[in-house]
C-alpha atoms as a PDB file:
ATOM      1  CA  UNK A   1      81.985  94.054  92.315  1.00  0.00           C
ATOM      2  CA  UNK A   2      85.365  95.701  90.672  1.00  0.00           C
ATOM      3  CA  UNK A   3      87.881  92.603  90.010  1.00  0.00           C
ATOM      4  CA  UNK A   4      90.756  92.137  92.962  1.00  0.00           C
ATOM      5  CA  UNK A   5      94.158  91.732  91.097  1.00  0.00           C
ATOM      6  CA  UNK A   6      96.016  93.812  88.744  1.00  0.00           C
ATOM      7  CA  UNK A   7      97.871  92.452  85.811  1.00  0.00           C
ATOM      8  CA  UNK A   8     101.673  93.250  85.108  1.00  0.00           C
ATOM      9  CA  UNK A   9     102.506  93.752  81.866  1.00  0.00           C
ATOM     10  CA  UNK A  10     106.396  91.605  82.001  1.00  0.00           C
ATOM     11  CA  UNK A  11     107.341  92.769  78.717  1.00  0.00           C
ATOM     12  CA  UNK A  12     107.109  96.076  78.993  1.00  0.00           C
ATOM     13  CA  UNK A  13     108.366  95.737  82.562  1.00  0.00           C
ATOM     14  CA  UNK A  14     112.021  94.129  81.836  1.00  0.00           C
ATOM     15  CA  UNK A  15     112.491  97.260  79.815  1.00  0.00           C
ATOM     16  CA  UNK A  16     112.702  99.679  82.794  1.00  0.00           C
ATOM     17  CA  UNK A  17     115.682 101.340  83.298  1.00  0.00           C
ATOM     18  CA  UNK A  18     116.363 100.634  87.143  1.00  0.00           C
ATOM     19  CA  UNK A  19     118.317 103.936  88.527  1.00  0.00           C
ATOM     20  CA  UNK A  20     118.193 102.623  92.249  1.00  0.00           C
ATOM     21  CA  UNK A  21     119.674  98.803  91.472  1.00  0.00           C
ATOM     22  CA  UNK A  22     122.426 100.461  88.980  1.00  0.00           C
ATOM     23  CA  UNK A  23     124.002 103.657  89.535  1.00  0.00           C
ATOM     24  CA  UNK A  24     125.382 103.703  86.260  1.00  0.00           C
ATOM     25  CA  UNK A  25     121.988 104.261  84.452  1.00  0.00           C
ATOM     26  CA  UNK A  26     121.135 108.088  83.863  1.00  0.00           C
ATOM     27  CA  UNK A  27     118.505 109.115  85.353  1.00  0.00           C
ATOM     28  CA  UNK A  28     115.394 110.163  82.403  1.00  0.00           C
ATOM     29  CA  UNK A  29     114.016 112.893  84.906  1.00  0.00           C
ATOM     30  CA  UNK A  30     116.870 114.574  84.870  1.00  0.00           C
ATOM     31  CA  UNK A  31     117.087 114.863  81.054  1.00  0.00           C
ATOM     32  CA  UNK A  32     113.687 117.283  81.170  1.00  0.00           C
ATOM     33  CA  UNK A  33     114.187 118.392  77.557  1.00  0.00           C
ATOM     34  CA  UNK A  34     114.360 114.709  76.026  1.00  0.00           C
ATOM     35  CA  UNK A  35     110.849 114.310  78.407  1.00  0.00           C
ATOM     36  CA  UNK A  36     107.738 113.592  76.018  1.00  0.00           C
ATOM     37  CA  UNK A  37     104.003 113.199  76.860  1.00  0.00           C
ATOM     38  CA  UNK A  38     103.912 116.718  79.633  1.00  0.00           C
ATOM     39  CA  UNK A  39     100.503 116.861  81.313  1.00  0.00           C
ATOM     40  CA  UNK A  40     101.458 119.829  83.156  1.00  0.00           C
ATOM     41  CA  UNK A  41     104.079 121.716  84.366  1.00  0.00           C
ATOM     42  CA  UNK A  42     104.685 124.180  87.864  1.00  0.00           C
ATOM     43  CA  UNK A  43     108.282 125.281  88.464  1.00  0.00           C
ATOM     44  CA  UNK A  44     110.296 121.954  88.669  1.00  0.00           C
ATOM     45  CA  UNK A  45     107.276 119.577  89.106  1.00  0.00           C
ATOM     46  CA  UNK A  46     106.341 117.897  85.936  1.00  0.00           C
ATOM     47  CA  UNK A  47     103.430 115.647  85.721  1.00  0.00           C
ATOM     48  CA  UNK A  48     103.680 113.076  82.279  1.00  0.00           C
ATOM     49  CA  UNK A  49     102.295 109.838  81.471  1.00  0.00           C
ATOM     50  CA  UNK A  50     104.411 106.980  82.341  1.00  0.00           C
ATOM     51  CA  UNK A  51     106.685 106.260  79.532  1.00  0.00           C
ATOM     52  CA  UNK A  52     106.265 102.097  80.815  1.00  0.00           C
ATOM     53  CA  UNK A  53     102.893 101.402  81.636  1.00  0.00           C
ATOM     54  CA  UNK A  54     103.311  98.242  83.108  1.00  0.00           C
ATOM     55  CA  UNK A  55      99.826  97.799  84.302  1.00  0.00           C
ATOM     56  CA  UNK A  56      96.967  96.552  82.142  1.00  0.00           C
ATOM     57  CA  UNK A  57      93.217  98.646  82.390  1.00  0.00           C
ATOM     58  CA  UNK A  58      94.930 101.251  84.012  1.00  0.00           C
ATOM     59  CA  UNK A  59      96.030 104.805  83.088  1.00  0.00           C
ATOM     60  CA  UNK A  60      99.807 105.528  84.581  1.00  0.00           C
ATOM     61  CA  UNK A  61     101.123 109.215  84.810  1.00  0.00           C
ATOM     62  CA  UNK A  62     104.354 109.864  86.931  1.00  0.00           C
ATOM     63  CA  UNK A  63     105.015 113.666  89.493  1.00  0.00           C
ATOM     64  CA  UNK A  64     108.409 114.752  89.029  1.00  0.00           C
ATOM     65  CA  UNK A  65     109.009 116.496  92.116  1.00  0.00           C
ATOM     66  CA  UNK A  66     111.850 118.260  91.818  1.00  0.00           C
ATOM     67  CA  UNK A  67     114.910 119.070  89.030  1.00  0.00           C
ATOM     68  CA  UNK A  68     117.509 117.817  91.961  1.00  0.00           C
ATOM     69  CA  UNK A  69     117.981 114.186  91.507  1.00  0.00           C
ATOM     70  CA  UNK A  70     120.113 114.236  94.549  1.00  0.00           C
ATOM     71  CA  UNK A  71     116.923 115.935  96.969  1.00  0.00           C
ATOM     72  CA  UNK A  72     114.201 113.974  98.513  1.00  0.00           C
ATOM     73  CA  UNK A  73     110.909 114.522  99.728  1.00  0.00           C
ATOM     74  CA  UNK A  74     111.798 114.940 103.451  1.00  0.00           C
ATOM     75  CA  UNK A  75     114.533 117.839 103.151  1.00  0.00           C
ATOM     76  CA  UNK A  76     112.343 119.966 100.708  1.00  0.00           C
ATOM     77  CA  UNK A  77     112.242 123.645 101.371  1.00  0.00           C
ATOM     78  CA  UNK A  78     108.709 124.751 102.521  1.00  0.00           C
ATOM     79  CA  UNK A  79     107.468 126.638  99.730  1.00  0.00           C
ATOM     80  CA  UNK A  80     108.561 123.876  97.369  1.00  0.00           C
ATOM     81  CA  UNK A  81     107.062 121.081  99.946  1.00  0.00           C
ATOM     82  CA  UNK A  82     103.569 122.768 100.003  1.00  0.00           C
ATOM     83  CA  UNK A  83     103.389 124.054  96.284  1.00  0.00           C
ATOM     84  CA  UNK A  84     104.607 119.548  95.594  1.00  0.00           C
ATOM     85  CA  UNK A  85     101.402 118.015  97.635  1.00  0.00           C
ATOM     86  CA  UNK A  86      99.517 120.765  96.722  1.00  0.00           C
ATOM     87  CA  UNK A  87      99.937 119.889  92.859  1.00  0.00           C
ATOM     88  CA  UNK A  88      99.889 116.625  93.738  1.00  0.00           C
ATOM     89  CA  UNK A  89      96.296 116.127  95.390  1.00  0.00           C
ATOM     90  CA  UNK A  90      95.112 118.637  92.677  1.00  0.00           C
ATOM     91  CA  UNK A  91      95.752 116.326  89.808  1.00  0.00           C
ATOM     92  CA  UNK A  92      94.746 112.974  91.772  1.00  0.00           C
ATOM     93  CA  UNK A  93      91.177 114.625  92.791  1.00  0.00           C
ATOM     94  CA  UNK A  94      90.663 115.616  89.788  1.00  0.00           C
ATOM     95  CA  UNK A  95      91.389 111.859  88.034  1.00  0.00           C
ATOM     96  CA  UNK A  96      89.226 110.694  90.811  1.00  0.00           C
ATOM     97  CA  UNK A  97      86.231 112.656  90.327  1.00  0.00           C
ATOM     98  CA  UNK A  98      86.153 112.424  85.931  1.00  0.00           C
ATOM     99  CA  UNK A  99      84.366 109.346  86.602  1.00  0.00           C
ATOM    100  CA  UNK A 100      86.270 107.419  84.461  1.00  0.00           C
ATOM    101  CA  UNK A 101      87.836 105.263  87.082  1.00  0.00           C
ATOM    102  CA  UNK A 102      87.064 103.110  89.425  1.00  0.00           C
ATOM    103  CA  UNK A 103      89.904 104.553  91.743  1.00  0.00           C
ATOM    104  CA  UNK A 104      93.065 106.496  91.475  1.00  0.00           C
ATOM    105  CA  UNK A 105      96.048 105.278  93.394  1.00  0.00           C
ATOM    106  CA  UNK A 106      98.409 108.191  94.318  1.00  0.00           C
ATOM    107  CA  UNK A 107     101.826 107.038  95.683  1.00  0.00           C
ATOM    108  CA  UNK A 108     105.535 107.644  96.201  1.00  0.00           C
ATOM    109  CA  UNK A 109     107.961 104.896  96.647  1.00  0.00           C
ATOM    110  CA  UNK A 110     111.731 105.811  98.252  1.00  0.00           C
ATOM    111  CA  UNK A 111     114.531 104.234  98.227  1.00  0.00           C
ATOM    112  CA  UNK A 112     115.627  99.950  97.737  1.00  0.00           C
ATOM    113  CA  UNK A 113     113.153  98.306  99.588  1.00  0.00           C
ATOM    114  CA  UNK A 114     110.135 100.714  98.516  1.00  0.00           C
ATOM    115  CA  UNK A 115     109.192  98.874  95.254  1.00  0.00           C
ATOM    116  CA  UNK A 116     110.759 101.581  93.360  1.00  0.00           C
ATOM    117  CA  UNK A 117     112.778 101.889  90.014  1.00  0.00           C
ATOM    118  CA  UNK A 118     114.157 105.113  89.445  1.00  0.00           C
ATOM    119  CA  UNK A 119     116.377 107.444  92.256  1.00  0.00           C
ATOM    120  CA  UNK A 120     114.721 110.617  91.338  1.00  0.00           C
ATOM    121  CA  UNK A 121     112.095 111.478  93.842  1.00  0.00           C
ATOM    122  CA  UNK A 122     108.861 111.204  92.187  1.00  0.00           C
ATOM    123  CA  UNK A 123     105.799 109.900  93.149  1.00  0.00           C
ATOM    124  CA  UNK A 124     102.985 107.864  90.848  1.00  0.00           C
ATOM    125  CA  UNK A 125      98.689 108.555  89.965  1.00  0.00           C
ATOM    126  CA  UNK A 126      97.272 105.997  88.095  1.00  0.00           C
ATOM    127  CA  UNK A 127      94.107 105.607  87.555  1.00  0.00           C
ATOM    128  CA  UNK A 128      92.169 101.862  87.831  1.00  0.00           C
ATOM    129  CA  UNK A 129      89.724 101.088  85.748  1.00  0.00           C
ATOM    130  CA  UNK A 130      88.459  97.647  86.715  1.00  0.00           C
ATOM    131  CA  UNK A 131      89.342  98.293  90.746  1.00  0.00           C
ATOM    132  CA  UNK A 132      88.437  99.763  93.378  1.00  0.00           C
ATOM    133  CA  UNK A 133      90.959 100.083  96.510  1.00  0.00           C
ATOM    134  CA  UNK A 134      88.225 101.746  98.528  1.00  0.00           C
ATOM    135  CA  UNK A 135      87.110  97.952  99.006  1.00  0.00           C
ATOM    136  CA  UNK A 136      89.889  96.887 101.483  1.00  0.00           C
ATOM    137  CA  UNK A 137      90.422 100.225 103.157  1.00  0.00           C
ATOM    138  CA  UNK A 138      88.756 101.399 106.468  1.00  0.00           C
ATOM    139  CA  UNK A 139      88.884 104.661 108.676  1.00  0.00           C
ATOM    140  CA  UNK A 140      90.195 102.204 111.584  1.00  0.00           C
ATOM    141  CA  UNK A 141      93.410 101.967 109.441  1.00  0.00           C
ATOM    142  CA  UNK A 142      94.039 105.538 109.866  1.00  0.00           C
ATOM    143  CA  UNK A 143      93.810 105.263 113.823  1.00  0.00           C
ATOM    144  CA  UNK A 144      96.458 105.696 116.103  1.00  0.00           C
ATOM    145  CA  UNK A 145      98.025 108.095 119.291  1.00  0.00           C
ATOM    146  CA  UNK A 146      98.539 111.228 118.436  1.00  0.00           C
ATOM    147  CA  UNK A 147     101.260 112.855 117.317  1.00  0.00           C
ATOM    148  CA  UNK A 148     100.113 116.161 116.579  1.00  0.00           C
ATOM    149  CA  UNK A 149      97.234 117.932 115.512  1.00  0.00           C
ATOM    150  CA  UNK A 150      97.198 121.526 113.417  1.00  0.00           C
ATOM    151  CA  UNK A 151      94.173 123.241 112.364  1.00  0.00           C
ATOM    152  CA  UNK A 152      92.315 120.049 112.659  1.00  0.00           C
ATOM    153  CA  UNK A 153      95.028 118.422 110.575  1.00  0.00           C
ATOM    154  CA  UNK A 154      95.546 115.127 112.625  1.00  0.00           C
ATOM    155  CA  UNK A 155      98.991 113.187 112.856  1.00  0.00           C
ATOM    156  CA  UNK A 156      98.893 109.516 114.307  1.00  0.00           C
ATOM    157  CA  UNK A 157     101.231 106.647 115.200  1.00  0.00           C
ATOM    158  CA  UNK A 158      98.800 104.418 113.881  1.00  0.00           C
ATOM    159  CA  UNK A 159      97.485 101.330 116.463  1.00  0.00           C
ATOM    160  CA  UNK A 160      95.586  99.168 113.378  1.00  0.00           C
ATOM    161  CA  UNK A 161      98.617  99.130 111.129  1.00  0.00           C
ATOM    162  CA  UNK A 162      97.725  97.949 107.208  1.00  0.00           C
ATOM    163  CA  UNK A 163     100.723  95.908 107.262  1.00  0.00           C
ATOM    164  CA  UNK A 164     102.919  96.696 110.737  1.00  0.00           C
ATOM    165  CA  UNK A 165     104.662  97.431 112.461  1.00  0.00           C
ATOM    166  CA  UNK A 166     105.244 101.300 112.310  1.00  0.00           C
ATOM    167  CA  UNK A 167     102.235 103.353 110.406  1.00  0.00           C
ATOM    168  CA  UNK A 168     101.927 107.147 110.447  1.00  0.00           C
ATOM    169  CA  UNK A 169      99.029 108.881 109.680  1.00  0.00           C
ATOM    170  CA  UNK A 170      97.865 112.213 108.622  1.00  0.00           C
ATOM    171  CA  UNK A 171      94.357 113.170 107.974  1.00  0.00           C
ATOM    172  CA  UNK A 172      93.437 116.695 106.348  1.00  0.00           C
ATOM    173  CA  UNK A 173      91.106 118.962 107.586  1.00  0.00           C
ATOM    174  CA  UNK A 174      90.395 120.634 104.512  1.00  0.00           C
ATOM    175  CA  UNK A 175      91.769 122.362 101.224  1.00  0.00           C
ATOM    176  CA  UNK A 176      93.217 125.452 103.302  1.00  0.00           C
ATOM    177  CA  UNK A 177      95.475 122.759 105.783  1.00  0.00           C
ATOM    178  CA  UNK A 178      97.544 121.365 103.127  1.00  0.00           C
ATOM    179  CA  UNK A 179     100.390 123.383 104.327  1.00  0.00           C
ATOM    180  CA  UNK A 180     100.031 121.408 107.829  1.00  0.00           C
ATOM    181  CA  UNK A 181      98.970 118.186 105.540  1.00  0.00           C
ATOM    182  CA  UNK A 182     102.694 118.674 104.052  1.00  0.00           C
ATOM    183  CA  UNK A 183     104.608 119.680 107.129  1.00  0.00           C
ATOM    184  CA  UNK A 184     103.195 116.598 108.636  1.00  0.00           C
ATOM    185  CA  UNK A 185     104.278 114.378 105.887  1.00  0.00           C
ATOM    186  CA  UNK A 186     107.778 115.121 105.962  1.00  0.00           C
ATOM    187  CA  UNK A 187     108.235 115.002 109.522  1.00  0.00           C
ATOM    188  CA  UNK A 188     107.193 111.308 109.100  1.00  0.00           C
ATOM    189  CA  UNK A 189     109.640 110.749 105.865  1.00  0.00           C
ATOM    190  CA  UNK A 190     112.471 112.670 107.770  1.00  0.00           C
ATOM    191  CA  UNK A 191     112.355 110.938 110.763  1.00  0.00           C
ATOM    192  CA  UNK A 192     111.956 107.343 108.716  1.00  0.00           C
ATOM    193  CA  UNK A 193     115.144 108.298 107.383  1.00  0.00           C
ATOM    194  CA  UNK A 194     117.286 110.191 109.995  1.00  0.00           C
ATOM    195  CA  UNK A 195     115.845 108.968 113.312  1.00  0.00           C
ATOM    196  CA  UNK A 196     114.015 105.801 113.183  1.00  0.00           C
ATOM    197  CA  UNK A 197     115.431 103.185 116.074  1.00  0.00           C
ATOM    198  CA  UNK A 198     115.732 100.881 113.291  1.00  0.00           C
ATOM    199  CA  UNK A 199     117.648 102.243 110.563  1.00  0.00           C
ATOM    200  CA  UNK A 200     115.821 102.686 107.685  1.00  0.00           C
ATOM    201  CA  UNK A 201     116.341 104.185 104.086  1.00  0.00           C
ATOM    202  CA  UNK A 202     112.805 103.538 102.329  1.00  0.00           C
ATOM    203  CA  UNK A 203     109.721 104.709 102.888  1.00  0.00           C
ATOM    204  CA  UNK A 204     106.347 104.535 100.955  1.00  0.00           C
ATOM    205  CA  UNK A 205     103.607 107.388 100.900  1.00  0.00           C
ATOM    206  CA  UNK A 206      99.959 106.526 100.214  1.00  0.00           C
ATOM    207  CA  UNK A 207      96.993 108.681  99.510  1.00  0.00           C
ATOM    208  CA  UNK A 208      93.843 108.037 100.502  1.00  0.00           C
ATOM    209  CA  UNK A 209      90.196 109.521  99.755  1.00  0.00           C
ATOM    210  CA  UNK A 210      87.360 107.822 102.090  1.00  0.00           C
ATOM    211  CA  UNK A 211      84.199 109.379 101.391  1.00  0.00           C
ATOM    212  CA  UNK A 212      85.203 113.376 101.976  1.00  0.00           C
ATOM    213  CA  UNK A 213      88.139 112.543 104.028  1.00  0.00           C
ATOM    214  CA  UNK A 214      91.426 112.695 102.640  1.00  0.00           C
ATOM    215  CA  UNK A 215      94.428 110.460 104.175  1.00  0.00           C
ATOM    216  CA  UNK A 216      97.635 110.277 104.337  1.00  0.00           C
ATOM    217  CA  UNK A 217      99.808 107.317 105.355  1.00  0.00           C
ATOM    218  CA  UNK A 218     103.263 106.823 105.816  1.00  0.00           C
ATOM    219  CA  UNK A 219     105.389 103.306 105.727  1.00  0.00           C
ATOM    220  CA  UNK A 220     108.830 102.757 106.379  1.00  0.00           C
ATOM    221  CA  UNK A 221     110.110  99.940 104.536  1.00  0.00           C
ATOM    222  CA  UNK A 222     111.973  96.986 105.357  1.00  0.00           C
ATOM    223  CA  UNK A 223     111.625  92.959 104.540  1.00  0.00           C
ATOM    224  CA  UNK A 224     107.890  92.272 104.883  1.00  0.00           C
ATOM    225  CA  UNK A 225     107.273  89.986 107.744  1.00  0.00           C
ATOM    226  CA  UNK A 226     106.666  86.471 107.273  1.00  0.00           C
ATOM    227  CA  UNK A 227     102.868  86.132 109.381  1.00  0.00           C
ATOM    228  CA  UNK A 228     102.111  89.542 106.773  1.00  0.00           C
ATOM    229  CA  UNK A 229     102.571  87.533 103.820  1.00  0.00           C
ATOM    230  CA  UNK A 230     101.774  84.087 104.575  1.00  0.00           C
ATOM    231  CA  UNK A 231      98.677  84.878 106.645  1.00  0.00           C
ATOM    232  CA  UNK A 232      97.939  88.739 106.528  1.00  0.00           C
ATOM    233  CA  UNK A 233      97.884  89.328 110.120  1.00  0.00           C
ATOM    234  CA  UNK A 234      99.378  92.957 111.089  1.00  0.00           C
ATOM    235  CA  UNK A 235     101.958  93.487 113.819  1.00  0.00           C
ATOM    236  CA  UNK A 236     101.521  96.046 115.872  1.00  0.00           C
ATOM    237  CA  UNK A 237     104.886  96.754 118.562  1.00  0.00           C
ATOM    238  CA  UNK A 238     105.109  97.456 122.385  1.00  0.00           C
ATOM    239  CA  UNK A 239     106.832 100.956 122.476  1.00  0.00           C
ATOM    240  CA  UNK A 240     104.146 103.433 120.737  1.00  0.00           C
ATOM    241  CA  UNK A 241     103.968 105.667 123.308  1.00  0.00           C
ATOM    242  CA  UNK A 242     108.244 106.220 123.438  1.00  0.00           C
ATOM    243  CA  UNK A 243     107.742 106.827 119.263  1.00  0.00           C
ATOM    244  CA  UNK A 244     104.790 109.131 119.586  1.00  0.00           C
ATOM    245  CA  UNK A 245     106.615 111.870 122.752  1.00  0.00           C
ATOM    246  CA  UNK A 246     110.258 111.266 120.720  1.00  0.00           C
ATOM    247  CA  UNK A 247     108.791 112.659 117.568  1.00  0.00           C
ATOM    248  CA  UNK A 248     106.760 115.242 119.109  1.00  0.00           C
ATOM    249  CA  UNK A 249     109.791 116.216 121.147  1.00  0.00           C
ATOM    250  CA  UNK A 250     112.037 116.513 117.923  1.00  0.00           C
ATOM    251  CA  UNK A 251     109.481 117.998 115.456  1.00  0.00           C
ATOM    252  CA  UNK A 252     106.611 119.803 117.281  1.00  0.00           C
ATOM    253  CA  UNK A 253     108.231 121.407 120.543  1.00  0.00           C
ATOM    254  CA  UNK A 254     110.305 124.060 118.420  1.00  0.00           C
ATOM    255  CA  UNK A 255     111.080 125.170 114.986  1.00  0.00           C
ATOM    256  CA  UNK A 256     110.625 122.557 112.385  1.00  0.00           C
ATOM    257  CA  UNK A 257     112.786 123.788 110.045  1.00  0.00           C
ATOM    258  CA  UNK A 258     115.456 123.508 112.630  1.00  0.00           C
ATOM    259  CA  UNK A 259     115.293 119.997 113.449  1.00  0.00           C
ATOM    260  CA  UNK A 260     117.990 117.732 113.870  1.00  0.00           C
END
């Protein structure tokens, strides 16, 4: 059995420059020629190990997404939003299957409340040696009503939220969908951030790999409620049904790209 905690490394983690908290700080992505360590460049995405590896038996890289500190994930052109995920799963599949892991956590945090550091969108794939997150995830947590479906790419309000209240989910169909996979994603991030009914401006995207199914899952962020962390019992709210038709109405029954 694969051990259950990570440990934080505290020294190396007081030195992190902390873009988000002070807006004074310059942003390292956006200094790309002073960036050391490249994995692998496409356009503006940069993959590079993780100049503060913070976690112990683990390999850290960071995804630069883009060369506009000011952009975000849910506002990305098309082109650039496909070409992103599609360099993104690319590398994490690839860390997953060289066996020398025992799982491979892909992730983006945005904004204060998302556990995040740095304002420049980016997302994380680190690779754990001693654990496996596999071992508290299940396909129920990627259930829901559904939002939309592409393709056999599937979008869900999820009804078995990890953590509650408000999940979304998107499940890919396979390696020729990723263009729905995407479009999918940032209607969830955009409407997190520009229509929620409780204002929000953070989000967290996950990554998931269950067997040959590939998730992903979408969290706006706010103060974690107290019955989550004392007790871990998920919330799951009343009005589902209103979220699931207002997002299809604003994002599905027209032009996406002209959305409001």
């Amino acid at each position: 059995m694969s051990d259950t905690h990570l440990h934080f490394n505290t020294g190396i983690g007081v030195q992190k420059p902390n873009s988000i908290r002070n807006k004074d700080i310059s942003c390292p992505f956006c200094a790309r020629e002073e960036l050391t360590d490249i994995i692998e460049v496409e356009d503006s995405i940069i993959l590079l190990k993780n100049k503060y590896p913070v976690l112990e038996n683990a390999y850290q890289t960071v995804l630069v997404e883009t060369d506009e500190c000011a952009s975000e994930l849910s506002v990305y052109p098309e082109e650039h939003l496909i070409r992103l995920i599609s360099f993104g799963l690319k590398h994490w599949l690839e860390m997953e299957e060289s066996g020398e892991y025992e799982s491979v956590l892909f992730f983006k945090n945005h904004g204060p409340l998302s556990g995040g550091s740095i304002a420049h969108p980016h997302m994380q794939i680190v690779g754990l040696k001693n654990i496996d997150y596999k071992e508290k995830v299940h396909a129920s947590d990627f259930e829901g009503l559904l939002i939309h479906e592409e393709s056999g790419t599937v979008f869900t309000l999820s009804t078995s939220p990890r953590i509650g209240f408000y999940e979304f989910n998107v499940k890919l169909a396979d390696e020729d969908d990723i263009p729905y996979f995407a479009k999918c994603i940032q209607a969830a991030a955009h409407y997190i951030l520009n229509a929620f009914p409780f204002p929000s401006n953070s989000y967290n995207l996950f990554f998931y790999k269950l067997g040959k199914d590939i998730y992903a899952k979408i969290v706006p962020r706010y103060v974690t409620t107290p019955i989550f962390i004392g007790y871990s019992i998920p919330q799951v709210p009343n009005n589902l049904e209103w979220m699931r038709d207002d997002i299809k109405v604003r994002y599905f029954s027209g032009d996406f790209k002209n959305r409001s």
